[in-house]
Protein backbone atom coordinates (compact mmCIF):
# COMPACT_ATOMS: atom_id res chain seq x y z
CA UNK A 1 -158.65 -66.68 66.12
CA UNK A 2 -155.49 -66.71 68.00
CA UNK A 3 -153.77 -68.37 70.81
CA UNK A 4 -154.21 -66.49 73.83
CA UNK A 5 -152.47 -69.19 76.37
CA UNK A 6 -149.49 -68.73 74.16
CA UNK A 7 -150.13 -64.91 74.09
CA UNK A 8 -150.32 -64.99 78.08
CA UNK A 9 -147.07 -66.87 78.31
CA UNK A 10 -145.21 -64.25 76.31
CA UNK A 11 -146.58 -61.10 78.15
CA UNK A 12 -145.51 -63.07 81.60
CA UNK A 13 -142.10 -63.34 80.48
CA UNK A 14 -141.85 -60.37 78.63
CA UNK A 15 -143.74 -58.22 80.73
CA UNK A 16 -141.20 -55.57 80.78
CA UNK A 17 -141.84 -54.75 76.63
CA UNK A 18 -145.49 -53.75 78.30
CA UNK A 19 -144.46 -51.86 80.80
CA UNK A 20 -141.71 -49.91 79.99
CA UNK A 21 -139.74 -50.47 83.55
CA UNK A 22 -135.95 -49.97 82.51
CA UNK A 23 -134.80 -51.65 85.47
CA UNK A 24 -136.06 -54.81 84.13
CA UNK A 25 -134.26 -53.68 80.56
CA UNK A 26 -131.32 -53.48 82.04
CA UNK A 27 -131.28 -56.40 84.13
CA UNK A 28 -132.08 -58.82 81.09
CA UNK A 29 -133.86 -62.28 82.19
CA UNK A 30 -132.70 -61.90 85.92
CA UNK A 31 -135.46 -62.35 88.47
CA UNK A 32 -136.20 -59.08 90.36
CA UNK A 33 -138.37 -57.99 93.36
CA UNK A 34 -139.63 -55.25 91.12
CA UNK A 35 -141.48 -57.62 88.71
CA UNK A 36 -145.15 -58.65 88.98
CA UNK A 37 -145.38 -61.47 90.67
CA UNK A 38 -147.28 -63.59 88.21
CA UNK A 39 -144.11 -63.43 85.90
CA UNK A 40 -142.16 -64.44 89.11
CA UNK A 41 -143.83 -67.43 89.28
CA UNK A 42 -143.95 -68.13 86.21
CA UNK A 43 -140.52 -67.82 85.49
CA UNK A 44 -140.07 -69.79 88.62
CA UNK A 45 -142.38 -72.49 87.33
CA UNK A 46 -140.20 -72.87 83.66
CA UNK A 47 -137.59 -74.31 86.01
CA UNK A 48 -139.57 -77.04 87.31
CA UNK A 49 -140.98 -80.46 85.49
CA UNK A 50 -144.66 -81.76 85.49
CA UNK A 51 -145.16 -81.31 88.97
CA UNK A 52 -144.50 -78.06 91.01
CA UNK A 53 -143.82 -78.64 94.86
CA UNK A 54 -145.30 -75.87 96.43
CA UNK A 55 -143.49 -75.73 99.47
CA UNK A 56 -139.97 -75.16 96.79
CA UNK A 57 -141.92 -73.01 94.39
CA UNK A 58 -142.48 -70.69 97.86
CA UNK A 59 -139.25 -70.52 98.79
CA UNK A 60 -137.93 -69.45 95.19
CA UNK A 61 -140.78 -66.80 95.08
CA UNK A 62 -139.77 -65.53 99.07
CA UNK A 63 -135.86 -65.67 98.00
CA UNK A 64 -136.56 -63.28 94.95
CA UNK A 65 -138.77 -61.02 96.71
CA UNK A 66 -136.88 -60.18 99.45
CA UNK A 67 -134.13 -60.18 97.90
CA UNK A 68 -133.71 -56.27 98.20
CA UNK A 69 -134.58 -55.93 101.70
CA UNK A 70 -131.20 -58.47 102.12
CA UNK A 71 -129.07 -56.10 100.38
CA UNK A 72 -130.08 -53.27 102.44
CA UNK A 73 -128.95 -54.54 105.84
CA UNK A 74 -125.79 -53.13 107.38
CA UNK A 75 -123.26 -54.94 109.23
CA UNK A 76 -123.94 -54.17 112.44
CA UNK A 77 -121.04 -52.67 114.79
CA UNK A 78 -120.24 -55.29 117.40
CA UNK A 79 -121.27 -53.89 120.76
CA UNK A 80 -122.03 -55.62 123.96
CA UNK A 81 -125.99 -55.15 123.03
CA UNK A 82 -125.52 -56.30 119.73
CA UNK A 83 -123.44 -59.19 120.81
CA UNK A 84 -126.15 -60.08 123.19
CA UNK A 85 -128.92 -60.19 120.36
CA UNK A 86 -126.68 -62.25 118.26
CA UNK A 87 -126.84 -64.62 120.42
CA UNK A 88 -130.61 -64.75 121.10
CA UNK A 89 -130.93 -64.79 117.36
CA UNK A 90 -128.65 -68.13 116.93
CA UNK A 91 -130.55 -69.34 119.56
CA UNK A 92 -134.58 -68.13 118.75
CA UNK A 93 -133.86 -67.75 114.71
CA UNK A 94 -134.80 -64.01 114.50
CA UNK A 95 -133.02 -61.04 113.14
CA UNK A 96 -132.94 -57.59 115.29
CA UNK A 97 -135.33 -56.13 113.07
CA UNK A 98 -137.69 -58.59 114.08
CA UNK A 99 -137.27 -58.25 117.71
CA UNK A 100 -137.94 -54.49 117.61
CA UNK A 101 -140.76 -54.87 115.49
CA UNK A 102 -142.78 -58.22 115.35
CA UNK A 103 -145.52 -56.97 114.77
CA UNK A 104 -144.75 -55.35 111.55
CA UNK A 105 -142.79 -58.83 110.36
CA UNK A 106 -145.10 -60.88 111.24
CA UNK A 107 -147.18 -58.80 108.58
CA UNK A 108 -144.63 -58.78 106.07
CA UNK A 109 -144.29 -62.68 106.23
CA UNK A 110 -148.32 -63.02 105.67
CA UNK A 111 -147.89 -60.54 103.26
CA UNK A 112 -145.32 -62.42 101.20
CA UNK A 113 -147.73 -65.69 101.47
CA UNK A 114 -150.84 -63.79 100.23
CA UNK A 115 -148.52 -62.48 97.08
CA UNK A 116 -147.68 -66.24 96.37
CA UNK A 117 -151.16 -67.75 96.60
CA UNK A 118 -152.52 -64.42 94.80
CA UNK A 119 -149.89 -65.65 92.05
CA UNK A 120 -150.73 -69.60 91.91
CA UNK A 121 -154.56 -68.48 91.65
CA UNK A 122 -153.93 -65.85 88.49
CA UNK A 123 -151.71 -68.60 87.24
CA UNK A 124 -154.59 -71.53 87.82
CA UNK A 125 -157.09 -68.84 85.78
CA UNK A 126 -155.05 -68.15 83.23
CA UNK A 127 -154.80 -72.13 82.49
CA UNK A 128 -150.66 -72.67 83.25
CA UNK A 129 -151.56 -74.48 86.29
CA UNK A 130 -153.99 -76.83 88.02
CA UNK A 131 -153.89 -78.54 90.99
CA UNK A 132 -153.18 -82.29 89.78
CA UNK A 133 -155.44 -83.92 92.34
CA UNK A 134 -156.75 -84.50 95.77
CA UNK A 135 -154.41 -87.05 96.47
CA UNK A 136 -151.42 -84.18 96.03
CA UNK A 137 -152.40 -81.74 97.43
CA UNK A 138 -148.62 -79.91 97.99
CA UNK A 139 -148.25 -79.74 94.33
CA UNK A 140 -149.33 -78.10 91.12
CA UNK A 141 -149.01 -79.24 87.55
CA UNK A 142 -147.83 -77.46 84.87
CA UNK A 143 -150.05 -77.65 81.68
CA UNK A 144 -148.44 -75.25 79.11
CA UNK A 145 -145.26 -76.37 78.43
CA UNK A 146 -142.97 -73.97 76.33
CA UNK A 147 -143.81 -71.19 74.10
């Protein structure tokens, strides 16, 4: 008959056999943005114990994700304008990007939530997670352990 959970786990964390990416190859078991997400998350989730805190397991996903877009930015030449942003930015937490273009942030931010909850509900299908209970409702628990 099979074991498809075990089958599932495999493809999730070698999803790059499937696919044929070769940046993946070449990267070995490093986390990219390039990945699916699922295999993000569950990658993520091997880290973790019984319980998954949500609130972590988003921040892991959101630090691997945009982790390109960080390598991209430029150190800005230090002008008077630029000086002045710097300091509304230490002072209102927001990058220049996100000053010219809120709008389009704002979007991206949503964006990168609706990924993560898109993940934890493939995940919860697939039987690897489940929320534990009402009473927890900022975690998830884990149910296949290992491969």
């Amino acid at each position: 008959m099979g074991d498809p959970r075990r089958r599932i786990q495999v493809d999730l964390l070698d999803f790059h056999d499937i696919l044929g990416c070769s940046c993946c190859k070449k990267s070995g078991k490093a986390l990219l943005p390039s990945m699916h997400d699922s295999s993000i998350m569950y990658s993520l989730a091997q880290e973790h114990g019984d319980l998954i805190n949500l609130h972590d397991w988003f921040q892991s996903f959101r630090t691997i994700v945009l982790q390109n877009t960080n390598k991209r930015k430029q150190k800005p030449k230090n002008t008077p304008l630029s000086k002045k942003r710097k300091e509304m930015n230490e002072s209102g937490d927001q990058n220049e990007a996100s000053i010219q273009y809120p709008l389009y942030f704002s979007l991206h931010k949503n964006m990168i939530g609706a990924r993560f909850c898109r993940g934890v509900t493939e995940l919860q299908i697939t039987g690897l997670v489940r929320m534990p209970s009402k009473r927890r409702p900022d975690f998830v628990q884990r149910i296949a352990f290992g491969i």
